[in-house]
PDB file of N, CA and C in Angstrom:
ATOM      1  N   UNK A   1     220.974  71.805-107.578  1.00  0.00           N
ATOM      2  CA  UNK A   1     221.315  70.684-106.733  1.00  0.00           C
ATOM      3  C   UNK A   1     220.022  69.912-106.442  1.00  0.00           C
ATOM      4  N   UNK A   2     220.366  68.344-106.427  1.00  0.00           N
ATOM      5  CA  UNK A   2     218.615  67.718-105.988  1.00  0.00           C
ATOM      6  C   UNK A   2     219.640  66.833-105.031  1.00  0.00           C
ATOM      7  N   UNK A   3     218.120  66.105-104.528  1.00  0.00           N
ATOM      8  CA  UNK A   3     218.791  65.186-103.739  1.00  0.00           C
ATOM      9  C   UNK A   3     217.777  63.880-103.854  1.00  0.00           C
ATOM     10  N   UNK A   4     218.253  62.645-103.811  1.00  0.00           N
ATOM     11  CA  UNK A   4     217.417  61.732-103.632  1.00  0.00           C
ATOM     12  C   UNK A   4     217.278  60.833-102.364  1.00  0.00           C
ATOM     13  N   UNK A   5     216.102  60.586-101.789  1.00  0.00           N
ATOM     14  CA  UNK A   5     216.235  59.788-100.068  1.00  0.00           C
ATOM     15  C   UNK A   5     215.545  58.837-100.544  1.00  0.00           C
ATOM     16  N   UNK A   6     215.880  57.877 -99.658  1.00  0.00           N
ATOM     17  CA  UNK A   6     215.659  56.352 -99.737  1.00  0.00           C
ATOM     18  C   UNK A   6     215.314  56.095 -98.549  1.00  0.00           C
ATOM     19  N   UNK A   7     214.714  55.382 -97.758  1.00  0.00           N
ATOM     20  CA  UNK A   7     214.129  55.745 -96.382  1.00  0.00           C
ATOM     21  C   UNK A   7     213.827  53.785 -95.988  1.00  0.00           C
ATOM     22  N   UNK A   8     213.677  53.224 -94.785  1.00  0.00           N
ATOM     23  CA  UNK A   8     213.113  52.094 -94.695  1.00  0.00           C
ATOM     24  C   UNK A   8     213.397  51.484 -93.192  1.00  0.00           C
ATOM     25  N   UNK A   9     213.024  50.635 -92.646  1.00  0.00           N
ATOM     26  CA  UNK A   9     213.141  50.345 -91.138  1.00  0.00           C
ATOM     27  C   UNK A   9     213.855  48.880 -91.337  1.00  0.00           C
ATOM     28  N   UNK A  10     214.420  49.046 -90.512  1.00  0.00           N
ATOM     29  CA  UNK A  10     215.415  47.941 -90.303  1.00  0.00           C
ATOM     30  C   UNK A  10     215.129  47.012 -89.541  1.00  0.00           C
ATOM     31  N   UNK A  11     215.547  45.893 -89.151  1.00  0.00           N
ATOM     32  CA  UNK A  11     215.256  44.911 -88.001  1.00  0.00           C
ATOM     33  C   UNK A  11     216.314  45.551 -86.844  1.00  0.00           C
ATOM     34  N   UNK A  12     215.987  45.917 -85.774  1.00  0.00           N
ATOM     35  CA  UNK A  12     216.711  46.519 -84.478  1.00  0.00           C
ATOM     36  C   UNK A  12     218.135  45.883 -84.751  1.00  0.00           C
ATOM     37  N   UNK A  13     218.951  45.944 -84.208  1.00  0.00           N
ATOM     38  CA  UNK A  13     220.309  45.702 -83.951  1.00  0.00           C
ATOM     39  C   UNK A  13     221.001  45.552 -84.922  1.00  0.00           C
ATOM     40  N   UNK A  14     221.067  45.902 -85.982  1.00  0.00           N
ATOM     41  CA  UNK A  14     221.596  45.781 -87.138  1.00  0.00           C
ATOM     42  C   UNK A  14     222.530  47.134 -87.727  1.00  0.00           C
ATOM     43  N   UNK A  15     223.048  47.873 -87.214  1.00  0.00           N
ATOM     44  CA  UNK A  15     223.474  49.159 -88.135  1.00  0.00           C
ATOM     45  C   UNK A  15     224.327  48.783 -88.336  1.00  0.00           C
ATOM     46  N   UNK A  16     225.725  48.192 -87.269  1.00  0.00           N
ATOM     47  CA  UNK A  16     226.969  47.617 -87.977  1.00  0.00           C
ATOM     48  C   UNK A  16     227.132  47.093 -89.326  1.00  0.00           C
ATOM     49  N   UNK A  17     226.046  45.954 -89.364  1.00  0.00           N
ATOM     50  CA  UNK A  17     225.699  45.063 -90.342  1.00  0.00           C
ATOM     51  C   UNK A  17     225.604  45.985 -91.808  1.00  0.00           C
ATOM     52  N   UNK A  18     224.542  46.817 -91.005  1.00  0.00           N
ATOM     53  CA  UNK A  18     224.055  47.713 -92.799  1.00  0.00           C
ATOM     54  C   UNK A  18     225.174  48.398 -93.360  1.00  0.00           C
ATOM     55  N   UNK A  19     225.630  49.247 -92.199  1.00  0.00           N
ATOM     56  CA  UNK A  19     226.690  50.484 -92.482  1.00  0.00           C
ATOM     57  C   UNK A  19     227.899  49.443 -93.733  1.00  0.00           C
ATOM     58  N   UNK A  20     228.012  48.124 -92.892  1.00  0.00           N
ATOM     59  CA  UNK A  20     229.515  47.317 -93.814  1.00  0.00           C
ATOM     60  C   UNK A  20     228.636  47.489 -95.004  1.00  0.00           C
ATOM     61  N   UNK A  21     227.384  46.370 -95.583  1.00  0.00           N
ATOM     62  CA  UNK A  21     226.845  46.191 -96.510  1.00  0.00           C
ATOM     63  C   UNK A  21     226.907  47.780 -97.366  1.00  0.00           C
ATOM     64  N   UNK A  22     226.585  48.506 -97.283  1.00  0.00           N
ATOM     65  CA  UNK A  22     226.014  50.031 -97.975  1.00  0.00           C
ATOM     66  C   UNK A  22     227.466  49.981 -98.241  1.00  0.00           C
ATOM     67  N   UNK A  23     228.693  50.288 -97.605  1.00  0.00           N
ATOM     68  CA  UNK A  23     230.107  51.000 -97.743  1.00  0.00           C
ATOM     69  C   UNK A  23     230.390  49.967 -98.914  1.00  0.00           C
ATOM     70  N   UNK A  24     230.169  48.650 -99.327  1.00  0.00           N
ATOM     71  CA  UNK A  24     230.978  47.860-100.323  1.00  0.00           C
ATOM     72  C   UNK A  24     230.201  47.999-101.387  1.00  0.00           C
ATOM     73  N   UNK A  25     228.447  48.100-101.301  1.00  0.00           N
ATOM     74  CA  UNK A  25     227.774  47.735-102.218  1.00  0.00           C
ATOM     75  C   UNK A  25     226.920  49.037-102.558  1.00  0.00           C
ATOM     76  N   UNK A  26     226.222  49.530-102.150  1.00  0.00           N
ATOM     77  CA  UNK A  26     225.824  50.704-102.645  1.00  0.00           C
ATOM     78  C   UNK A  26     226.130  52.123-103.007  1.00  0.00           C
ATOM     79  N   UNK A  27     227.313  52.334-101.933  1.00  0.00           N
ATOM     80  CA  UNK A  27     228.208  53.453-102.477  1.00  0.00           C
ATOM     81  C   UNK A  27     228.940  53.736-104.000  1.00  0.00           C
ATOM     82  N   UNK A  28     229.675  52.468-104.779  1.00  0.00           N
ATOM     83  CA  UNK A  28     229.864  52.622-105.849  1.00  0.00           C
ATOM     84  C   UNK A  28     229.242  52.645-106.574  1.00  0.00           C
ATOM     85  N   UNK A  29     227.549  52.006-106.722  1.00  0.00           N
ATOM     86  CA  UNK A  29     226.688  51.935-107.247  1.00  0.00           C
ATOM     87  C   UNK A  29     226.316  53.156-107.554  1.00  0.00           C
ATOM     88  N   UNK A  30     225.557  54.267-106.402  1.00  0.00           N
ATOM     89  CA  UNK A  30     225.231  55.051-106.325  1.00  0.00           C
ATOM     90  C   UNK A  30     226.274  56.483-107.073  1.00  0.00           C
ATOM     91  N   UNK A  31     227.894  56.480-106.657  1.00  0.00           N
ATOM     92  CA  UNK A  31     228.655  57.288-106.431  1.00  0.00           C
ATOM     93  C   UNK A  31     228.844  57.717-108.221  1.00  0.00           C
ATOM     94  N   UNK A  32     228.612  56.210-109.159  1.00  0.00           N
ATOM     95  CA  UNK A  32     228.385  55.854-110.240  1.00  0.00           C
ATOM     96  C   UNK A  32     228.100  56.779-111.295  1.00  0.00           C
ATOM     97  N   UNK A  33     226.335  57.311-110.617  1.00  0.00           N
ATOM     98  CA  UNK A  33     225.683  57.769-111.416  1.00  0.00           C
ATOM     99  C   UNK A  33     225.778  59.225-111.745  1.00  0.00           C
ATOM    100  N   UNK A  34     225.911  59.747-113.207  1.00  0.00           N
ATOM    101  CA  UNK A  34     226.411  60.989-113.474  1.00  0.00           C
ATOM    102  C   UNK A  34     225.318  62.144-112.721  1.00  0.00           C
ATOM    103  N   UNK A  35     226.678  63.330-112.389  1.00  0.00           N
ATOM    104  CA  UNK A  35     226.473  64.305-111.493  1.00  0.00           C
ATOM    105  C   UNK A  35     226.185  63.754-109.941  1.00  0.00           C
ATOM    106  N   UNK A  36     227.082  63.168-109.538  1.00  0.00           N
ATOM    107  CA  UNK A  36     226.956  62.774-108.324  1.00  0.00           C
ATOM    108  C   UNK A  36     227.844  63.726-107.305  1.00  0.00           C
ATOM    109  N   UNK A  37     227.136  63.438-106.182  1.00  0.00           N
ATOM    110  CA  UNK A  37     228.234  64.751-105.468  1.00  0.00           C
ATOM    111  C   UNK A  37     228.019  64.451-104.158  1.00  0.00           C
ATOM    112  N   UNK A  38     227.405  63.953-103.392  1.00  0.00           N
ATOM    113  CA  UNK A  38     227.804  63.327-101.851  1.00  0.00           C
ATOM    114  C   UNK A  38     226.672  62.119-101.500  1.00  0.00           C
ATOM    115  N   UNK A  39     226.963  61.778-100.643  1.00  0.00           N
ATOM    116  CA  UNK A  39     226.088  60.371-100.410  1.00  0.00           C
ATOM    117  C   UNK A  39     226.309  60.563 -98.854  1.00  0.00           C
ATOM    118  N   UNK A  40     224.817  60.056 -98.002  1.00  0.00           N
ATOM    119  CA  UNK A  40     224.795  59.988 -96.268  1.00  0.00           C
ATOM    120  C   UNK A  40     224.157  59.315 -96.239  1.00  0.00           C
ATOM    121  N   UNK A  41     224.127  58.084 -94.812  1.00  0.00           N
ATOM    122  CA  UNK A  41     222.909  57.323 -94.481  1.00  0.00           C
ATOM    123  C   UNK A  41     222.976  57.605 -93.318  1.00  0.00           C
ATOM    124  N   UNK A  42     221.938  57.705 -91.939  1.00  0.00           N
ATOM    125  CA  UNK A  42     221.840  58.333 -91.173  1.00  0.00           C
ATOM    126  C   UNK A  42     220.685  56.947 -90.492  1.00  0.00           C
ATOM    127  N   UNK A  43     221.198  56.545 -89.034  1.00  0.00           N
ATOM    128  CA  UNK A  43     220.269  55.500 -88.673  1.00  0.00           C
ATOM    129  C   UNK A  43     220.038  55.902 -87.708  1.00  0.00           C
ATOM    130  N   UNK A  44     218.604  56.327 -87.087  1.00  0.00           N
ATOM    131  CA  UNK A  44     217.992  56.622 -86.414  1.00  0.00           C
ATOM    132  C   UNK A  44     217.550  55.746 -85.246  1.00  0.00           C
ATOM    133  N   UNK A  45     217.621  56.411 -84.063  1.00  0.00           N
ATOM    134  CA  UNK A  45     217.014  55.349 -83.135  1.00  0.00           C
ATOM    135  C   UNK A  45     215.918  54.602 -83.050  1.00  0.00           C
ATOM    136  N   UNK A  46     215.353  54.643 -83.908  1.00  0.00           N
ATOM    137  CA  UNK A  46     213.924  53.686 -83.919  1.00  0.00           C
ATOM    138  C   UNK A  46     214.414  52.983 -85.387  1.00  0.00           C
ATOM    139  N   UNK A  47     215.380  52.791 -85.262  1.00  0.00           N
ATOM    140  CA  UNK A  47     215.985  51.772 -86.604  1.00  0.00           C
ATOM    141  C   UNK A  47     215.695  52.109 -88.248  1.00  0.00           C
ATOM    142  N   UNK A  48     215.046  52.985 -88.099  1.00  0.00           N
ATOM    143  CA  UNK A  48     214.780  53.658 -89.830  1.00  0.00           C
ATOM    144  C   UNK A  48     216.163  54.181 -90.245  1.00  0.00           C
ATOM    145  N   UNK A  49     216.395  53.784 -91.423  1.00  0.00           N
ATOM    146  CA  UNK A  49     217.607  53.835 -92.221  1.00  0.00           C
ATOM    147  C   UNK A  49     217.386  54.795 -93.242  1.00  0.00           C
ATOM    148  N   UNK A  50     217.896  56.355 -93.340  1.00  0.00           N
ATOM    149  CA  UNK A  50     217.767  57.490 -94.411  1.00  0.00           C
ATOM    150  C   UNK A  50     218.784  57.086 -95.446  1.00  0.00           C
ATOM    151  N   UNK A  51     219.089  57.256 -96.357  1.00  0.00           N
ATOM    152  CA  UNK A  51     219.566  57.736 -97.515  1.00  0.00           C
ATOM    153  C   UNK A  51     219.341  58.477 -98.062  1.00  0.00           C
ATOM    154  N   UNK A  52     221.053  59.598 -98.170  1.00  0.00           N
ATOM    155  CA  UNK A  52     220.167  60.803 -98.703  1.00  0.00           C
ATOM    156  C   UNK A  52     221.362  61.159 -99.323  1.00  0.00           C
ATOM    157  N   UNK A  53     221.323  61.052-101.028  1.00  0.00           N
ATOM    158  CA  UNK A  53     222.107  61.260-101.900  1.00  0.00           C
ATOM    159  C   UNK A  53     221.935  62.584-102.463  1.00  0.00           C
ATOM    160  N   UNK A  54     223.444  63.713-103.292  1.00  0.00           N
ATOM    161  CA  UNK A  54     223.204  64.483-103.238  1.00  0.00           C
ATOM    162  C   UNK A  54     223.289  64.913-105.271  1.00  0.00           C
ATOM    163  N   UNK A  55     222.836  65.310-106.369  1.00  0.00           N
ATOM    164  CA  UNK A  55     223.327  65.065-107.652  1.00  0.00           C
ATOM    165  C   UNK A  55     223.603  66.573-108.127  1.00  0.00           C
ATOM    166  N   UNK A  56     223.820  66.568-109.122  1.00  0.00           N
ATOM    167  CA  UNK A  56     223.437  68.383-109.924  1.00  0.00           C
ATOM    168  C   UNK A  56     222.662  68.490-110.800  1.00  0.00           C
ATOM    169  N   UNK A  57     221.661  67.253-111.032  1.00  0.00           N
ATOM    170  CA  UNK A  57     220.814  67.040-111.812  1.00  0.00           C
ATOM    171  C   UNK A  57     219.596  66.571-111.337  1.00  0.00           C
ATOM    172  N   UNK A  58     218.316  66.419-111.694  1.00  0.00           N
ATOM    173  CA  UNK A  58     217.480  65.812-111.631  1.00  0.00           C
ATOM    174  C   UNK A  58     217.384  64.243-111.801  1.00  0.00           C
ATOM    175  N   UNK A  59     217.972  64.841-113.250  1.00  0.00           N
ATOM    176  CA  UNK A  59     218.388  62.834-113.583  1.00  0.00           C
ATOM    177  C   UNK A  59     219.020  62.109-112.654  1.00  0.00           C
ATOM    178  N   UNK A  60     220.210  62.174-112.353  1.00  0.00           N
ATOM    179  CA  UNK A  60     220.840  62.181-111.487  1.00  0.00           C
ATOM    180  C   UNK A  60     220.144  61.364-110.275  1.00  0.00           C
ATOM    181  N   UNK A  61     219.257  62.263-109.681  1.00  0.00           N
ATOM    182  CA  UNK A  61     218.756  62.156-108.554  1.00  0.00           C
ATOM    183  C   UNK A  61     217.173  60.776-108.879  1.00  0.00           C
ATOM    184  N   UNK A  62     217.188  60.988-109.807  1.00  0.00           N
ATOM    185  CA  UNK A  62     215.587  59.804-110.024  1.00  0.00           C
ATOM    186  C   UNK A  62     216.937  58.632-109.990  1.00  0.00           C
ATOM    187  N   UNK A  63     217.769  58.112-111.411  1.00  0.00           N
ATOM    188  CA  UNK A  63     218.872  57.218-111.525  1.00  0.00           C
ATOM    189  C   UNK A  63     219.083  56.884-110.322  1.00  0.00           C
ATOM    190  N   UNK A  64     219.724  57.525-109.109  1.00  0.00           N
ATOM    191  CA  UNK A  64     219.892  57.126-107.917  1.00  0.00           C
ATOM    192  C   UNK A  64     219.320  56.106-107.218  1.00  0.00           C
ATOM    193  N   UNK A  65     218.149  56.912-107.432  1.00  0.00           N
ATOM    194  CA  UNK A  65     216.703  56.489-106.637  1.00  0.00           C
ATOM    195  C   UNK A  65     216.130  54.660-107.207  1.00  0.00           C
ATOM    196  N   UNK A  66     216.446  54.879-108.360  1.00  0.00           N
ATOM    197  CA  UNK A  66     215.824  53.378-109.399  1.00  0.00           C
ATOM    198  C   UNK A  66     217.059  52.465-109.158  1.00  0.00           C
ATOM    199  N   UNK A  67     218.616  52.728-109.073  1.00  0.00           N
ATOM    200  CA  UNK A  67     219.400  51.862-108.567  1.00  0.00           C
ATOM    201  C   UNK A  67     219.232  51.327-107.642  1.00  0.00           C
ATOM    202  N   UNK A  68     218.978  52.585-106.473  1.00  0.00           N
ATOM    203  CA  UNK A  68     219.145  52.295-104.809  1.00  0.00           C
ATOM    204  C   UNK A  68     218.142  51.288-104.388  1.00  0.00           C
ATOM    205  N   UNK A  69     216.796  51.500-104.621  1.00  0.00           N
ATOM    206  CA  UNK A  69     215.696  50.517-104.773  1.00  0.00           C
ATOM    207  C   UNK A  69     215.957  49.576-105.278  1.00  0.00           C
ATOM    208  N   UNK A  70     216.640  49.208-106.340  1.00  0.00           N
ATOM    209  CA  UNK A  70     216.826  47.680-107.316  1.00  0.00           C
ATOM    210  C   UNK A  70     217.931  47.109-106.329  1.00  0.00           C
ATOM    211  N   UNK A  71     219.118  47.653-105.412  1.00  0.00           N
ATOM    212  CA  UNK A  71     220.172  47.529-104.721  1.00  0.00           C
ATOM    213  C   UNK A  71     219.383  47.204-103.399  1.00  0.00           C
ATOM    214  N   UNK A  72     218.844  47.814-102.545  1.00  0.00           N
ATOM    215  CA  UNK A  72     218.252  47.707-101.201  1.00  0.00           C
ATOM    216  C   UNK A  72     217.453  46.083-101.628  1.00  0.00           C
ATOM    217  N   UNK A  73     216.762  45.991-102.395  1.00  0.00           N
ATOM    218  CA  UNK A  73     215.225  45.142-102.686  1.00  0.00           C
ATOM    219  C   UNK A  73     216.604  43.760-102.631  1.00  0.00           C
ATOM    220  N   UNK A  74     217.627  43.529-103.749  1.00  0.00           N
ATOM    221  CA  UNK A  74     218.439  42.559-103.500  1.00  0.00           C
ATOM    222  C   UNK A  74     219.402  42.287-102.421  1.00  0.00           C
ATOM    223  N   UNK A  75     219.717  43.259-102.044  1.00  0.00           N
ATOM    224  CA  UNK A  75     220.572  42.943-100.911  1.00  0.00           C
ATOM    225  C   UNK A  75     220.468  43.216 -99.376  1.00  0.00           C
ATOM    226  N   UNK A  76     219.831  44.115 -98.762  1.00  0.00           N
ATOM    227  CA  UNK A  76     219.193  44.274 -97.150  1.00  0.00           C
ATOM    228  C   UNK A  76     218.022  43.706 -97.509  1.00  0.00           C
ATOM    229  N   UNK A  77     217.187  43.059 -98.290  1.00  0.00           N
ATOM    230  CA  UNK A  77     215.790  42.520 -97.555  1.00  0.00           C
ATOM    231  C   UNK A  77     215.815  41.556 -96.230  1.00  0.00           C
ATOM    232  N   UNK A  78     216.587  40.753 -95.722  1.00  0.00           N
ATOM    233  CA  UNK A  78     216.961  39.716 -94.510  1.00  0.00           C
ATOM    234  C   UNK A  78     217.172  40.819 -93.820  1.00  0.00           C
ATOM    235  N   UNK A  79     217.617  42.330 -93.710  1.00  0.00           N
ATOM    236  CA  UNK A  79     217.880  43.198 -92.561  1.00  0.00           C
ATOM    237  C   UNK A  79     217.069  44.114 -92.477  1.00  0.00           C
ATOM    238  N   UNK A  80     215.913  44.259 -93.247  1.00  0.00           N
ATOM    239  CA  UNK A  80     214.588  45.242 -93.038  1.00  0.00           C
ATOM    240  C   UNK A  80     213.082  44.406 -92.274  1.00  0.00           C
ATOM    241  N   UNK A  81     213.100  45.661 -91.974  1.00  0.00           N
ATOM    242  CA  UNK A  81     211.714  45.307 -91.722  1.00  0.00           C
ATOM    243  C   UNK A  81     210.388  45.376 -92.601  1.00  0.00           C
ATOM    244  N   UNK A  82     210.754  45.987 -93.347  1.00  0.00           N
ATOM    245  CA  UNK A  82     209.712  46.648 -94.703  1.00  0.00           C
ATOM    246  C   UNK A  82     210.355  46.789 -95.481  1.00  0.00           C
ATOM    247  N   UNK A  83     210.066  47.508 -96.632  1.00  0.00           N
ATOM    248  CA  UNK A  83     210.218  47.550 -97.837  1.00  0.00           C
ATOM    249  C   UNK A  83     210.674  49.244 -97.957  1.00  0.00           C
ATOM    250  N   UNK A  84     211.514  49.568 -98.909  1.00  0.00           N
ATOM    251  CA  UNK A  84     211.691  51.427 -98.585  1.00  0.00           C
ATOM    252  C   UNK A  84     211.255  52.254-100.003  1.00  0.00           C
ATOM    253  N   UNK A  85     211.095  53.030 -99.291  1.00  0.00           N
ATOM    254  CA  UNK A  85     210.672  54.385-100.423  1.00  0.00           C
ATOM    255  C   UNK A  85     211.588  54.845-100.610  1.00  0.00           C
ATOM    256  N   UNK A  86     210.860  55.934-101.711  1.00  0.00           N
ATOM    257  CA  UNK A  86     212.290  56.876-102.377  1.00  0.00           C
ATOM    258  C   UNK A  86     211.405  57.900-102.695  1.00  0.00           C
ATOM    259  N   UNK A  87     212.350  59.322-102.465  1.00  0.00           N
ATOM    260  CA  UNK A  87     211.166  60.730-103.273  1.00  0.00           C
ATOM    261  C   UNK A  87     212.835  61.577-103.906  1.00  0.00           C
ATOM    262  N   UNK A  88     212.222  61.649-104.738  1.00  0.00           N
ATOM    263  CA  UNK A  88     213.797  62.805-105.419  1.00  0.00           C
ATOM    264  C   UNK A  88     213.202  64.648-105.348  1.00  0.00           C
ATOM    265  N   UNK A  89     214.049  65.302-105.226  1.00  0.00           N
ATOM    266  CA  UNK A  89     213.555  66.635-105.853  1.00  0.00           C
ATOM    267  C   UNK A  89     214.649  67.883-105.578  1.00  0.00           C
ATOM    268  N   UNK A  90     214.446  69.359-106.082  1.00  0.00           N
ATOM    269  CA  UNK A  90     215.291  69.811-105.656  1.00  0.00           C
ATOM    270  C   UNK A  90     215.596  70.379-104.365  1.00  0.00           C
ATOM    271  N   UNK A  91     216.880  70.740-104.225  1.00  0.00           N
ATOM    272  CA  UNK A  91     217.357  71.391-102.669  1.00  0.00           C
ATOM    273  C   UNK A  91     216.801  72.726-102.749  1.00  0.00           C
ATOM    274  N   UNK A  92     216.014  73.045-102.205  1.00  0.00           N
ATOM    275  CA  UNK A  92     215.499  74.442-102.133  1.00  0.00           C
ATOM    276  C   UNK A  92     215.936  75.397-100.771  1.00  0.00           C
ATOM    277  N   UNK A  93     216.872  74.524 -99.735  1.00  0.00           N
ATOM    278  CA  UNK A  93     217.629  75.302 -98.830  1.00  0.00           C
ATOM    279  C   UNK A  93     218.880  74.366 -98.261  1.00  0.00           C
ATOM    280  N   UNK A  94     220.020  74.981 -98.803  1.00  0.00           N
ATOM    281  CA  UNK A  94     220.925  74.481 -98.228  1.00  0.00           C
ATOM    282  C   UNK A  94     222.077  75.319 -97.521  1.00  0.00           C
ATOM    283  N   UNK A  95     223.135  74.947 -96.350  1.00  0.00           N
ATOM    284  CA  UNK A  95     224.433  75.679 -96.214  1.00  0.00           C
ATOM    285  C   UNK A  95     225.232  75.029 -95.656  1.00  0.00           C
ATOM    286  N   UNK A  96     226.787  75.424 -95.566  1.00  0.00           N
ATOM    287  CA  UNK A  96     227.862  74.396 -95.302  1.00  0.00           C
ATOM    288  C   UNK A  96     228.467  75.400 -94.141  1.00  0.00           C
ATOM    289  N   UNK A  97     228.914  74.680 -93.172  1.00  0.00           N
ATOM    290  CA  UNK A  97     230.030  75.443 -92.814  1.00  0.00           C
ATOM    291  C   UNK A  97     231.258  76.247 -92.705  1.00  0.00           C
TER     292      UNK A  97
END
């Protein structure tokens, strides 16, 4: 299992905004790419926006990463504050309920 995060700060008051944008446009994008297996974005109170996709591959998980970036860079730049990173690698501890 890997996972790829996408990470970046937002302009304050905006999660409504992002959450719609991500649900139409990056989810299929992302959901797309072979060995895919869950997708979360998680917005933090100091407005940083996680993405954290889940693959069964490595590939998988870089692909993600080179979409999500080419996807974020065209479409939230007017709702960031910066520019976002990305790091892929594997899950080395996970558990479910």
């Amino acid at each position: 299992m890997y996972a790829a995060i996408r990470q970046a700060k937002a302009k304050p008051g905006h999660a409504e905004e992002l959450a719609r944008v991500i649900k139409e446009g990056a989810i299929p994008i992302i959901s797309d790419v072979p060995g895919f297996m869950a997708y979360y974005v998680v917005y933090a109170p100091d407005d940083t926006v996680t993405a954290i996709s889940i693959f069964d591959s490595a590939a998988g998980a870089e692909e993600s990463n080179r979409r999500g970036l080419a996807w974020i860079h065209e479409n939230l730049t007017p709702l960031m504050a910066g520019s976002a990173t990305a790091v892929a690698g594997p899950v080395i501890v996970h558990t479910l309920a």
